[in-house]
C-alpha atoms as a PDB file:
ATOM      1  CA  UNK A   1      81.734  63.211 116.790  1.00  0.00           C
ATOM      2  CA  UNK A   2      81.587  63.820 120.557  1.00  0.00           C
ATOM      3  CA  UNK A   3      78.785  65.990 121.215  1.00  0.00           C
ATOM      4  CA  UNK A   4      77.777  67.537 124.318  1.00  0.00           C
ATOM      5  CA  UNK A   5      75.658  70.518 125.488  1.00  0.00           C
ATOM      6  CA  UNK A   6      77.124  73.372 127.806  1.00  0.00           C
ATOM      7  CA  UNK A   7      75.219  76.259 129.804  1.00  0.00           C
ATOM      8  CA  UNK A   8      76.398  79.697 129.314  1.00  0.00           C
ATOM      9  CA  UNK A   9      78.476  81.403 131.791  1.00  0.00           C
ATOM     10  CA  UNK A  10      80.419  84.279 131.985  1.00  0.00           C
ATOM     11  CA  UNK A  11      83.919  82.145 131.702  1.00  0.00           C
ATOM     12  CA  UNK A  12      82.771  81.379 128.124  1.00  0.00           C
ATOM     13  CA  UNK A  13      81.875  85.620 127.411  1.00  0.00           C
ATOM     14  CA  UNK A  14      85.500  86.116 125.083  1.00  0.00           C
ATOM     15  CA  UNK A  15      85.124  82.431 122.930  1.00  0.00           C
ATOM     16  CA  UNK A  16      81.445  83.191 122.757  1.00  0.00           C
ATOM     17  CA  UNK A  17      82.169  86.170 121.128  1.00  0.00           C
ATOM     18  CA  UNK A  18      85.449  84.773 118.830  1.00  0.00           C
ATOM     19  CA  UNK A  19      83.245  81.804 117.652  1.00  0.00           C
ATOM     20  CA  UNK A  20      80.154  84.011 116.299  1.00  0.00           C
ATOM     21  CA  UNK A  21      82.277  87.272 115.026  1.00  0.00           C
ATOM     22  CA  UNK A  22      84.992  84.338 113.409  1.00  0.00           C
ATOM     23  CA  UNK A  23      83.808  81.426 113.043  1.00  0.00           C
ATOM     24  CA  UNK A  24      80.323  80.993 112.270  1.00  0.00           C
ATOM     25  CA  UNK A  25      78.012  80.794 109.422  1.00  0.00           C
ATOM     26  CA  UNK A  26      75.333  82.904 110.339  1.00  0.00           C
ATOM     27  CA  UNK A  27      76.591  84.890 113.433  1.00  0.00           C
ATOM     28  CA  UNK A  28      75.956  88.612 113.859  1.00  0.00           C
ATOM     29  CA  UNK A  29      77.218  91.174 116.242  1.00  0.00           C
ATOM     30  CA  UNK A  30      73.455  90.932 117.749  1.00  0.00           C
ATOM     31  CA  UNK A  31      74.167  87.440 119.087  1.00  0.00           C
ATOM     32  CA  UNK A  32      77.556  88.141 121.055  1.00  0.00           C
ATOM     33  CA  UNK A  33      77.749  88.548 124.687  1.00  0.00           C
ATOM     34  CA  UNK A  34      78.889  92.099 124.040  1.00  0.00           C
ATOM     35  CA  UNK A  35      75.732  92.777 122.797  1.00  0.00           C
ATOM     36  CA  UNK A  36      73.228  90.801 124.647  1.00  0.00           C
ATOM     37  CA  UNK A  37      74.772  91.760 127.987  1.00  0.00           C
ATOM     38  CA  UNK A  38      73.805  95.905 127.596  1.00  0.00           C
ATOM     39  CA  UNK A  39      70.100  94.364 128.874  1.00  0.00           C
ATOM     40  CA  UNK A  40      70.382  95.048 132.727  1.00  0.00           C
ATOM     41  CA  UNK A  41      70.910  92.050 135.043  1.00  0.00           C
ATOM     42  CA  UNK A  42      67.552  90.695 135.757  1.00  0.00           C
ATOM     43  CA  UNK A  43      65.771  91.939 132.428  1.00  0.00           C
ATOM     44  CA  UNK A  44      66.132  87.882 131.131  1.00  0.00           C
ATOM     45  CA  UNK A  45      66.627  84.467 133.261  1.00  0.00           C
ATOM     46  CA  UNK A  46      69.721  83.397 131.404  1.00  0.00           C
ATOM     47  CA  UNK A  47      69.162  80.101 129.616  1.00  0.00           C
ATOM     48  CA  UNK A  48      72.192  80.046 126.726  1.00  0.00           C
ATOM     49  CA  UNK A  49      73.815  77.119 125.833  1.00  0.00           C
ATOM     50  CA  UNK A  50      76.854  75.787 123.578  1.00  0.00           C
ATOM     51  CA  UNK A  51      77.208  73.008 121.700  1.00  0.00           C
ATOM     52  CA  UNK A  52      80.595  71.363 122.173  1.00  0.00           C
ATOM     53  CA  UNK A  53      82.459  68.744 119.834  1.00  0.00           C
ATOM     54  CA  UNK A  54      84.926  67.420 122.783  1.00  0.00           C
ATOM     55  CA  UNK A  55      86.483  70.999 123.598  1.00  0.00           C
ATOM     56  CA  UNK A  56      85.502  73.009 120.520  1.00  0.00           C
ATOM     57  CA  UNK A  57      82.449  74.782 120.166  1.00  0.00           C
ATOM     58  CA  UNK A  58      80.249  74.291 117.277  1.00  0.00           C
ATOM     59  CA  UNK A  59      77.437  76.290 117.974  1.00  0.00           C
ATOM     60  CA  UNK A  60      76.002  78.748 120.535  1.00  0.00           C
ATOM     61  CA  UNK A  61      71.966  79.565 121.353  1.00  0.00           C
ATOM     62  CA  UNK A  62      71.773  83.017 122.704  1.00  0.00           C
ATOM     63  CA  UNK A  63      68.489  82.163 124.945  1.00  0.00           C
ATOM     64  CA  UNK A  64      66.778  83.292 127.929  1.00  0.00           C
ATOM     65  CA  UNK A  65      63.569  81.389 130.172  1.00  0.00           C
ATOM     66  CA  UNK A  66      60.175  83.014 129.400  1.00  0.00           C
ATOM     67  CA  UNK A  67      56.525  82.642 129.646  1.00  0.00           C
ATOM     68  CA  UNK A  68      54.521  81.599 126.846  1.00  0.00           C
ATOM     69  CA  UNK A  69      50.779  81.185 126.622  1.00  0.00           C
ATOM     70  CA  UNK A  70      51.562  79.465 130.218  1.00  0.00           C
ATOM     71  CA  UNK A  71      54.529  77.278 129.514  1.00  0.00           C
ATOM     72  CA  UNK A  72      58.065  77.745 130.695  1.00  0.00           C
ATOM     73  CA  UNK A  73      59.416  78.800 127.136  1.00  0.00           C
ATOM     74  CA  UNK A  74      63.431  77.991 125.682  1.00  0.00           C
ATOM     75  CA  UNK A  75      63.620  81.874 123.982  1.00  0.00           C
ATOM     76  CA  UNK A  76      66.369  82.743 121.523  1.00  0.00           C
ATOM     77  CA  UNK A  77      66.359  85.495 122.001  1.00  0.00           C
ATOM     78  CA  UNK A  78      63.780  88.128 122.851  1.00  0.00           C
ATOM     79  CA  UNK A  79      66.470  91.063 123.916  1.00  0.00           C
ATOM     80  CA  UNK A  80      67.832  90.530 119.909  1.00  0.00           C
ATOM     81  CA  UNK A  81      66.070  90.939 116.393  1.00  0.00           C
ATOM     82  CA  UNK A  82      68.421  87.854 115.961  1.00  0.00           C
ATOM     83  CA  UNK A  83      68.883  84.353 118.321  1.00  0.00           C
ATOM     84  CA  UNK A  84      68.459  80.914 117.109  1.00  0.00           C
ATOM     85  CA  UNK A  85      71.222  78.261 116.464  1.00  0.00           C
ATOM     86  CA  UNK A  86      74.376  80.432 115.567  1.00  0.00           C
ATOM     87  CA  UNK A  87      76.717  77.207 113.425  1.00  0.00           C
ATOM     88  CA  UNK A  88      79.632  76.744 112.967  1.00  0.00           C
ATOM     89  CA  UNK A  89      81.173  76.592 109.308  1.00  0.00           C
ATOM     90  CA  UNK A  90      82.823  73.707 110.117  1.00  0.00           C
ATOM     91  CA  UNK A  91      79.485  71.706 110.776  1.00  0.00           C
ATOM     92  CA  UNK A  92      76.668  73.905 108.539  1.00  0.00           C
ATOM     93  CA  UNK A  93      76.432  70.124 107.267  1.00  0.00           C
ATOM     94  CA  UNK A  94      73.896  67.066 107.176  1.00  0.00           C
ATOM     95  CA  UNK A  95      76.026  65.217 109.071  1.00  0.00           C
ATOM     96  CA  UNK A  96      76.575  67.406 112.307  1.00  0.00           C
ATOM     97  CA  UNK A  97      72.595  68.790 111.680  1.00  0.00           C
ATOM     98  CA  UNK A  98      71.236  65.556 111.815  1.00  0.00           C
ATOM     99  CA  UNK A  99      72.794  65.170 114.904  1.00  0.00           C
ATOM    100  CA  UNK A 100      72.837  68.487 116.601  1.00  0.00           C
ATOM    101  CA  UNK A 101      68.780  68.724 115.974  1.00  0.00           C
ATOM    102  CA  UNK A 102      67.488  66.124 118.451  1.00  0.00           C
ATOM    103  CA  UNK A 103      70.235  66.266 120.941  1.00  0.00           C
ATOM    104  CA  UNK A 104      69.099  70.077 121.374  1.00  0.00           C
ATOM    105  CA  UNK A 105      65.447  69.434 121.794  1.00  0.00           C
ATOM    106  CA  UNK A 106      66.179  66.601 124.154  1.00  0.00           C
ATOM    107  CA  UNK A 107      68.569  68.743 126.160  1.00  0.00           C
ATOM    108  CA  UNK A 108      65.751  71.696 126.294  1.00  0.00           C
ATOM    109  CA  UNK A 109      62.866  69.057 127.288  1.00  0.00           C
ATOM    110  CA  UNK A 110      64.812  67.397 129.865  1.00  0.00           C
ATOM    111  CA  UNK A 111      65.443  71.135 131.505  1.00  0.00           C
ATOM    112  CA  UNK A 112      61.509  71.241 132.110  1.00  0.00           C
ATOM    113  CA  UNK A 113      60.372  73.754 129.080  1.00  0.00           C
ATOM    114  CA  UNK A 114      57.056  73.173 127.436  1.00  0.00           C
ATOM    115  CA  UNK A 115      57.746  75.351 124.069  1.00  0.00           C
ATOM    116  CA  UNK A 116      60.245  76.621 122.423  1.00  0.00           C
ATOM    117  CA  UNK A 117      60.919  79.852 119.935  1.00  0.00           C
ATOM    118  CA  UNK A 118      63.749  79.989 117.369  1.00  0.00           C
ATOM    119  CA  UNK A 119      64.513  83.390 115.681  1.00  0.00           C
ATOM    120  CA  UNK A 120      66.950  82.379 113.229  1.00  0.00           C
ATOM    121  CA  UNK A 121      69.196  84.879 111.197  1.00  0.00           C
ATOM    122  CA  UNK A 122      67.590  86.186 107.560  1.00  0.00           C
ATOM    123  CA  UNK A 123      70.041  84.966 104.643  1.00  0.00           C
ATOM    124  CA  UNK A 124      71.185  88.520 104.375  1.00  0.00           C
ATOM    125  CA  UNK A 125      72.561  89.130 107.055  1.00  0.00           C
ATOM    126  CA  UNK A 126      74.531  85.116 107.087  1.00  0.00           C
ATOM    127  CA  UNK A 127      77.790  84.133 105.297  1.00  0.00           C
ATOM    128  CA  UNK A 128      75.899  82.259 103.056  1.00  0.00           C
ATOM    129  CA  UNK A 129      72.095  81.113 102.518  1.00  0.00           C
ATOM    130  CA  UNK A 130      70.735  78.867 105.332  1.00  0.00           C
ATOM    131  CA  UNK A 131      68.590  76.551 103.599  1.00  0.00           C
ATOM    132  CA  UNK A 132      69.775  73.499 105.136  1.00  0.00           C
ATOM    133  CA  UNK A 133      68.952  75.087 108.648  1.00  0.00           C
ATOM    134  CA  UNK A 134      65.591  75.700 107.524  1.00  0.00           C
ATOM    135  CA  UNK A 135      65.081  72.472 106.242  1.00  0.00           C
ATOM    136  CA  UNK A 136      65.757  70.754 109.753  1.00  0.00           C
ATOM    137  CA  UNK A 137      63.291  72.970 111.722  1.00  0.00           C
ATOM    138  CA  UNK A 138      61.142  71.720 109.389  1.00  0.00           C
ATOM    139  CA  UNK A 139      62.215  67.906 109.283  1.00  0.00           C
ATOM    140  CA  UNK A 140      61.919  68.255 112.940  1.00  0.00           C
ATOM    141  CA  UNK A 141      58.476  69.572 113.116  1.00  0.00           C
ATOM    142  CA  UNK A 142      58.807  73.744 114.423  1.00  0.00           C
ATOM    143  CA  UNK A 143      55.954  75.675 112.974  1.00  0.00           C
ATOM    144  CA  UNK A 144      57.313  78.968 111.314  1.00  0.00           C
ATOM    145  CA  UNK A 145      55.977  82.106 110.830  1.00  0.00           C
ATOM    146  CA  UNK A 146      57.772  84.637 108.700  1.00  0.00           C
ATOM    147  CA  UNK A 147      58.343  88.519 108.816  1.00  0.00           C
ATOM    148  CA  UNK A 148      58.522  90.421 105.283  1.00  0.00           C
ATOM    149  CA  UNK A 149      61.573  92.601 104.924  1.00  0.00           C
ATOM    150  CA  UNK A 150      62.495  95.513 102.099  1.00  0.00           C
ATOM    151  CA  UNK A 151      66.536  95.859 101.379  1.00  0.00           C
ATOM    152  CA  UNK A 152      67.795  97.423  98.036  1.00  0.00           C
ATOM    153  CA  UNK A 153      71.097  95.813  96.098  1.00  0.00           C
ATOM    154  CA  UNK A 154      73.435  98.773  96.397  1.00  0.00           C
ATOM    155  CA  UNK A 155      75.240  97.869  93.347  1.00  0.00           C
ATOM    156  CA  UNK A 156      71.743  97.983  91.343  1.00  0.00           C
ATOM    157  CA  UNK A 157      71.385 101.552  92.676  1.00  0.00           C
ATOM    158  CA  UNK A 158      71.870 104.156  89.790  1.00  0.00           C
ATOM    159  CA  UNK A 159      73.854 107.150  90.506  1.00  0.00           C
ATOM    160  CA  UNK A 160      71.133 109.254  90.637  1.00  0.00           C
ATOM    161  CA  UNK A 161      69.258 106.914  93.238  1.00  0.00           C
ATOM    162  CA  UNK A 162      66.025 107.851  91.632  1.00  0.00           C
ATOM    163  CA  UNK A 163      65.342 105.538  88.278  1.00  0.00           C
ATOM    164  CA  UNK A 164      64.969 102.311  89.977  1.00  0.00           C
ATOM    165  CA  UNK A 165      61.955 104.163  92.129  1.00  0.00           C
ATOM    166  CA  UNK A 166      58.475 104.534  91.607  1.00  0.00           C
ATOM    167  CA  UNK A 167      57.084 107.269  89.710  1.00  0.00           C
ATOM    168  CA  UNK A 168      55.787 108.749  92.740  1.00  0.00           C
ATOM    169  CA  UNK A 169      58.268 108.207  95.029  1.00  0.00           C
ATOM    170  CA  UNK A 170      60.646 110.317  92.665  1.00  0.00           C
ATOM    171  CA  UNK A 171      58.022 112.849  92.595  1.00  0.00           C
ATOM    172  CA  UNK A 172      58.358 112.599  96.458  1.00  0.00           C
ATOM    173  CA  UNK A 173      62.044 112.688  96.892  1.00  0.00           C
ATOM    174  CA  UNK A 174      62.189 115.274  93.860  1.00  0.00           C
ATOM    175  CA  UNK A 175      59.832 117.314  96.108  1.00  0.00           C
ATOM    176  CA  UNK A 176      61.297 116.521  99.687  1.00  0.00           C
ATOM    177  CA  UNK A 177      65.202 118.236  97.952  1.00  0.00           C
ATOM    178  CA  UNK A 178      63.680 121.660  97.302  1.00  0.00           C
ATOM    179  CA  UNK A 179      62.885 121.972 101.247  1.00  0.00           C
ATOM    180  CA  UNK A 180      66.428 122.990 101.956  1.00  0.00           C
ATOM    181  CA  UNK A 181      66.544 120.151 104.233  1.00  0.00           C
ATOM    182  CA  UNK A 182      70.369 118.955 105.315  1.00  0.00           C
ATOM    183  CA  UNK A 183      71.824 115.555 106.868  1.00  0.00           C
ATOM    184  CA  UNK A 184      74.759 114.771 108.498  1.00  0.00           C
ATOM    185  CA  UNK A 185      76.356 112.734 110.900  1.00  0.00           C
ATOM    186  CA  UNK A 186      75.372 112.870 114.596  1.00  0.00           C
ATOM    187  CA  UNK A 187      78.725 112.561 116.603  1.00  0.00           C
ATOM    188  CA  UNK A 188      77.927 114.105 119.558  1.00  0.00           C
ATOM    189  CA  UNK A 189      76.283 112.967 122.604  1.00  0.00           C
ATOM    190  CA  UNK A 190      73.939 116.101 122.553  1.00  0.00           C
ATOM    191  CA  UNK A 191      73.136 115.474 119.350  1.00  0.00           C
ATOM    192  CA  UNK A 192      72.089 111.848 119.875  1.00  0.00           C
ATOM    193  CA  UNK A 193      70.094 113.310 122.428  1.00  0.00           C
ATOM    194  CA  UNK A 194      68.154 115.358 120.330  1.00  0.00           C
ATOM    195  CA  UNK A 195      67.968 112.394 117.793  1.00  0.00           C
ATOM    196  CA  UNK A 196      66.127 110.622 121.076  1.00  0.00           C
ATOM    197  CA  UNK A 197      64.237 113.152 121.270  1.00  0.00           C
ATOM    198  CA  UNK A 198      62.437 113.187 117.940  1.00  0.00           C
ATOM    199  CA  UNK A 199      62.551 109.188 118.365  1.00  0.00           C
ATOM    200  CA  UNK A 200      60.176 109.835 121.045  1.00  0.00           C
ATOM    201  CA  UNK A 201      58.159 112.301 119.893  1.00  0.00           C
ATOM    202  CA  UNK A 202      57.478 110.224 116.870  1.00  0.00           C
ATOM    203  CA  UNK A 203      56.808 107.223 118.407  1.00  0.00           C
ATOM    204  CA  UNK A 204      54.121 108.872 121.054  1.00  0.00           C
ATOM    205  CA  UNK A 205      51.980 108.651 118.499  1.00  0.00           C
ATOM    206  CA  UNK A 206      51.821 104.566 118.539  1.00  0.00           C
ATOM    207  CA  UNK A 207      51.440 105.105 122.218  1.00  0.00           C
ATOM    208  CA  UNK A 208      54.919 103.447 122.345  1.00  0.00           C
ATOM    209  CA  UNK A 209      58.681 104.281 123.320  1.00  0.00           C
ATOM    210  CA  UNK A 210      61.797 103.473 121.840  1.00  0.00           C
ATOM    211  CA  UNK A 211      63.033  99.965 123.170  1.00  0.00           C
ATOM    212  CA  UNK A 212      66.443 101.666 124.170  1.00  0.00           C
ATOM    213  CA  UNK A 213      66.493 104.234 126.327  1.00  0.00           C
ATOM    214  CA  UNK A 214      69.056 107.134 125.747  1.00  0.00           C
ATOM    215  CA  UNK A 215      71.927 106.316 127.786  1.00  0.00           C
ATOM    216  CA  UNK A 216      71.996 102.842 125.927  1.00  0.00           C
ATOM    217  CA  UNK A 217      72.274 104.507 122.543  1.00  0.00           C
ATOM    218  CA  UNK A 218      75.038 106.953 123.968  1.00  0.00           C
ATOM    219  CA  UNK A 219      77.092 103.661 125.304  1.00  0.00           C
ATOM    220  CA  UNK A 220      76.400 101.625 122.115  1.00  0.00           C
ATOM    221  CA  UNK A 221      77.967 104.946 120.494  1.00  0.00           C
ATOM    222  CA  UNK A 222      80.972 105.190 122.416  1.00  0.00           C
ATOM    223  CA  UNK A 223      81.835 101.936 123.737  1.00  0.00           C
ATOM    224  CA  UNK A 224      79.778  98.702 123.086  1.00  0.00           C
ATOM    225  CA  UNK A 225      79.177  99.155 119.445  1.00  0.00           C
ATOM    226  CA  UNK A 226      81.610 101.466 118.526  1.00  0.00           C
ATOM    227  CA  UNK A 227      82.178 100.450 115.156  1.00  0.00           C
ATOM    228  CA  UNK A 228      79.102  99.651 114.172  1.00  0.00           C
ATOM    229  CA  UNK A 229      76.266 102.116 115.409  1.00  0.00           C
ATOM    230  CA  UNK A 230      75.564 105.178 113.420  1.00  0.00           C
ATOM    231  CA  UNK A 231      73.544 108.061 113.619  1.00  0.00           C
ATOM    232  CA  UNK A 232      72.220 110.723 110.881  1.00  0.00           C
ATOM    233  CA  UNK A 233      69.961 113.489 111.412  1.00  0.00           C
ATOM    234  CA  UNK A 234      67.869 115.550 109.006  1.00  0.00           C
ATOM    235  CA  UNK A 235      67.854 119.710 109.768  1.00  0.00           C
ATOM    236  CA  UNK A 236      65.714 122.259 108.632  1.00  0.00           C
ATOM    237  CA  UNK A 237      68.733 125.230 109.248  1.00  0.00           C
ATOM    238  CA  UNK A 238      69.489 124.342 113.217  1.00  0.00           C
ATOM    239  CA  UNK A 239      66.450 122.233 113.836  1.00  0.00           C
ATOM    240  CA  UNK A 240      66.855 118.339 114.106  1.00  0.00           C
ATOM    241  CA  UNK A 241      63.793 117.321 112.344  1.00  0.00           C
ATOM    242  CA  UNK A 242      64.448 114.003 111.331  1.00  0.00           C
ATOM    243  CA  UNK A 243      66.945 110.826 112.250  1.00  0.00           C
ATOM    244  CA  UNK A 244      67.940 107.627 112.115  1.00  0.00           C
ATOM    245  CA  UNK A 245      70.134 105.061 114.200  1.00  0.00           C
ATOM    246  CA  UNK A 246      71.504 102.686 111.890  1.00  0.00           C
ATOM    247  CA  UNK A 247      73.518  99.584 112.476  1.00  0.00           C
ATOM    248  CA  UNK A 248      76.640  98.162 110.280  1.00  0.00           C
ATOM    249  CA  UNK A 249      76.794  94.864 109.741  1.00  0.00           C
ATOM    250  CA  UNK A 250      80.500  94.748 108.880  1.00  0.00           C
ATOM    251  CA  UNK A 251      80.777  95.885 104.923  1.00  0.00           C
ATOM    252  CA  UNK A 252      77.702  94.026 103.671  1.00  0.00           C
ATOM    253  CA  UNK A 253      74.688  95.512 105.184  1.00  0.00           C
ATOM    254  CA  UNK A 254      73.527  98.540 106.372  1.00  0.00           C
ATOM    255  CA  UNK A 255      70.675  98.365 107.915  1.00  0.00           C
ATOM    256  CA  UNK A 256      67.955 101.365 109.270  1.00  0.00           C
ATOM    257  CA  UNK A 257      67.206  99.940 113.041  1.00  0.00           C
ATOM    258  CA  UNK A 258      65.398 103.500 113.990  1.00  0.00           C
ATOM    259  CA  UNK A 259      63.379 105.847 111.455  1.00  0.00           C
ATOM    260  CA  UNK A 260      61.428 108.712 112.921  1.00  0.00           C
ATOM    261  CA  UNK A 261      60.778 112.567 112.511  1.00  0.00           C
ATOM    262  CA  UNK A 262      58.449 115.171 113.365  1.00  0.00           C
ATOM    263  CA  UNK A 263      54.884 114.949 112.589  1.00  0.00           C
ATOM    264  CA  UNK A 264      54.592 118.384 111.691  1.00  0.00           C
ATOM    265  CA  UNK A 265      57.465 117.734 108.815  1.00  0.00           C
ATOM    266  CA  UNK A 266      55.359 115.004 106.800  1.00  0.00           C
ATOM    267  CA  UNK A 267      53.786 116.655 104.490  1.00  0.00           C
ATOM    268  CA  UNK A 268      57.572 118.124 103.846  1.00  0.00           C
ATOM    269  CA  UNK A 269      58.238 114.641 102.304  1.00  0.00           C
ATOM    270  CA  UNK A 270      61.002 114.849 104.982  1.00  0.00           C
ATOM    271  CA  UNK A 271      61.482 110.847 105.304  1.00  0.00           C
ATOM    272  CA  UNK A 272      61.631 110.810 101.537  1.00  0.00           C
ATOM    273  CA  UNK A 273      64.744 112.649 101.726  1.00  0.00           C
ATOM    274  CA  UNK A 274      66.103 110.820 104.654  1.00  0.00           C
ATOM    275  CA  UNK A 275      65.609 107.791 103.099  1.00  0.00           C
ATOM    276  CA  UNK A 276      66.896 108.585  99.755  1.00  0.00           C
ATOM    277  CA  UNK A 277      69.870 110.507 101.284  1.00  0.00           C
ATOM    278  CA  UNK A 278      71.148 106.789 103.675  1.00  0.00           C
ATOM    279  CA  UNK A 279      70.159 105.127 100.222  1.00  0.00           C
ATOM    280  CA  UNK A 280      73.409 107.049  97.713  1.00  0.00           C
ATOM    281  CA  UNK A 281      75.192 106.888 101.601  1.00  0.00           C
ATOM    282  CA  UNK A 282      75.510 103.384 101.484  1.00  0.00           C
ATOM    283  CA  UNK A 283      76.260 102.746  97.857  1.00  0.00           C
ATOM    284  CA  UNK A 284      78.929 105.361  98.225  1.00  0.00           C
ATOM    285  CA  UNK A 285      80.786 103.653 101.502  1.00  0.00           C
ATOM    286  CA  UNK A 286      80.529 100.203  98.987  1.00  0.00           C
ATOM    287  CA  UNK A 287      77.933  97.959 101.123  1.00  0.00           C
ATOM    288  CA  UNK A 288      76.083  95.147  99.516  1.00  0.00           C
ATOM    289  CA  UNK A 289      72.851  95.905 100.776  1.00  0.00           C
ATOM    290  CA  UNK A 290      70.702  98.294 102.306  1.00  0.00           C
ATOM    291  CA  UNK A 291      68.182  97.225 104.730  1.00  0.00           C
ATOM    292  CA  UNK A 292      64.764  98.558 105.526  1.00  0.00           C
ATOM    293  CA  UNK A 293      64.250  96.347 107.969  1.00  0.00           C
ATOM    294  CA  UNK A 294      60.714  94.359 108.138  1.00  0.00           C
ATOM    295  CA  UNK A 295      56.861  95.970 108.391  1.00  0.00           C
ATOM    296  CA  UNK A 296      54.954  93.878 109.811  1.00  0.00           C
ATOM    297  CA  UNK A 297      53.557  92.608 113.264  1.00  0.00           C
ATOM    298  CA  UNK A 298      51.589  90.553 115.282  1.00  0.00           C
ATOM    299  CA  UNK A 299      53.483  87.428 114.385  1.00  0.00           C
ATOM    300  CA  UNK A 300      54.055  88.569 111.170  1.00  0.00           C
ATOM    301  CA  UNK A 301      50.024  88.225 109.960  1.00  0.00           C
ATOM    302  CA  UNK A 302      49.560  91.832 110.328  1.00  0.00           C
ATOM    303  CA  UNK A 303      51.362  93.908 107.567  1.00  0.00           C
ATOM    304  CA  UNK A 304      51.812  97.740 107.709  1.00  0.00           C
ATOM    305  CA  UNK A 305      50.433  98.123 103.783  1.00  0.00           C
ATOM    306  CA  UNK A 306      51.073 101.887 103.589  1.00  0.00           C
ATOM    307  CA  UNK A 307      54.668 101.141 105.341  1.00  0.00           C
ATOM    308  CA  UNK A 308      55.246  98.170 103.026  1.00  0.00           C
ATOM    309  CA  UNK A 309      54.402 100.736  99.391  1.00  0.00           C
ATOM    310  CA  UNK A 310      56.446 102.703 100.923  1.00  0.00           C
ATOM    311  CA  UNK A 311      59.499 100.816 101.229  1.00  0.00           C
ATOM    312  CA  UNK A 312      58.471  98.926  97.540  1.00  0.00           C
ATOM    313  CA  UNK A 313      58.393 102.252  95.923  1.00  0.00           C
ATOM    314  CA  UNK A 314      62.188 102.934  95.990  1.00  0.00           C
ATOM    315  CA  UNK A 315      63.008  99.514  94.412  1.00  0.00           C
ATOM    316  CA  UNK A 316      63.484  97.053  97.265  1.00  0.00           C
ATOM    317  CA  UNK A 317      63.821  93.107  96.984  1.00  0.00           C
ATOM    318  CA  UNK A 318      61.802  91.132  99.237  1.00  0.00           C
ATOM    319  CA  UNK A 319      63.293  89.041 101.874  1.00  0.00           C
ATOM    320  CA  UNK A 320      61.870  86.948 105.471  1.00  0.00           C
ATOM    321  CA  UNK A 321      63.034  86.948 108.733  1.00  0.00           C
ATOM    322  CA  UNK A 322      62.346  83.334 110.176  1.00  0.00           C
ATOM    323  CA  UNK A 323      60.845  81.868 113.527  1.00  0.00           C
ATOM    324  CA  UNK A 324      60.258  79.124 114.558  1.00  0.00           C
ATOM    325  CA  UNK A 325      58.333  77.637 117.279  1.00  0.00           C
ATOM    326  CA  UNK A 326      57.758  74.169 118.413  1.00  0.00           C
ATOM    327  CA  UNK A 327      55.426  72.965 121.455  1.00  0.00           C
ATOM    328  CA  UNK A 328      57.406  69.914 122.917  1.00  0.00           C
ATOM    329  CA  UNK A 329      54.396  69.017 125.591  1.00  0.00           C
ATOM    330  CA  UNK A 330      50.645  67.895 124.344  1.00  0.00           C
END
């Protein structure tokens, strides 16, 4: 084993990308360069690194330099749901682990940071369960706190996409059909705008805006995630009164990244029938999972109850999204 640690730079962009989309364990389309470089040039202080065995790479840290509570902070990877050590299948071992661990941490104190934050890909969403991973943050002292997330089995789904519910969320969805409501596809570039538009509208409310603006969603569209990005809308006749932006995790997960609609069309039960609608969408097209995504926040001790019945009351499983922190100066 001939380990060495390499920073990130552009010349490494194309076997970045090969190594997470081919070769790793526990890589996702949110770690590759093609992703992480939409964020305009200045946005992050670039701070990524490979791990190297000789001239192969075994694993990649999608990172940036940040501030933390005072301390210059090693973050992977704030522009990305998902950072954290992205392995390699040849060494999701003990052996390479046990080696990888402290030669990373040394690496990352000997740049000058204080602290350091891990957000490491959920099992669903990795090749296979990453146990072993969690066990060295662990071994090696990170603190963790953990984010609940709601995803549904799509082969448990019935047919019907109703008997696996609550009783009242079939009353709701049962309710939420008779509104003549309609979804389809959004294709378009207009219509993405007017999906941005009740994004916005919805999210005014939480005195917030969406995190992309809507010339980012209109390039992840047609160019940088072509193939994975989708769109669905919700109309009452010609009005857009509901959408979603959704993102494809190859054939195993689809998962609901934006949810909003038009206040005035709550009490129309109008996500109900968005919701239920993506549901029977994804069991037809044969994923494994559908993901609701998490609802909680302020480091995860905060959780959005009425979001979280929600989500329970159409049958989900329960799963965590991981990070991991660890303050490397007393």
């Amino acid at each position: 084993m001939n380990l060495n640690i390499v920073k990130y730079d552009d010349t490494f962009k194309d076997r970045w990308d090969s190594f997470v989309l081919g070769q790793s364990v526990n890589g996702t389309f949110l770690q590759t360069r093609n992703f992480l470089d939409y964020h305009p040039k200045g946005r992050f202080e670039e701070a990524s690194l490979l791990i190297m065995n000789g001239s192969n790479i075994i694993a990649v840290i999608p990172a940036h330099k940040n501030a933390e509570q005072g301390m210059e902070t090693f973050y992977s990877h704030k522009g990305s749901t998902f950072g954290g050590i992205v392995l390699g299948k040849t060494a999701y071992n003990i052996s390479y682990l046990e080696a990888v661990m402290p030669l990373l941490e040394e690496y990352i104190a000997q740049e000058g940071y204080e602290y350091i934050i891990m957000k490491s890909t959920p099992d669903l969403f990795s090749k296979e369960p990453m146990g072993l991973l969690d066990y060295e943050f662990f071994k090696n002292g990170y603190r963790q706190y953990d984010e609940i997330s709601f995803y549904l089995k799509c082969g448990d789904i019935p047919e019907d996409g109703m008997s696996m519910m609550t009783s009242s969320r079939r009353r709701d969805c049962r309710y939420s059909l008779k509104n003549g409501f309609t979804l389809k596809e959004l294709k378009s570039d207009e219509e993405v705008e007017q999906f941005y538009l009740v994004l916005c509208e919805n999210l005014r409310k939480f005195d917030t805006v969406p995190v992309h603006n809507c010339d980012e969603l209109i390039d992840f569209k047609n160019n940088r995630l072509k193939s994975i990005i989708k769109f669905f809308g919700v109309f009452e006749k010609e009005k857009m009164a509901a959408g979603s932006m959704l993102f494809a995790f190859g054939n195993d997960v689809l998962h609901t990244q934006y949810l909003a609609c038009l206040p005035e069309y709550n009490r129309k039960y109008i996500m109900n029938f968005m919701d239920y609608s993506l549901i029977l969408i994804s069991k037809k097209n044969g994923y494994r999972y559908f993901s609701f995504g998490t609802s909680t926040g302020k480091n995860s001790r905060e959780l959005n109850l009425g979001l979280a019945l929600y989500k329970e009351g159409f049958g989900c499983s329960y799963g965590v999204n991981r990070t991991y922190t660890k303050l490397l100066k007393q």
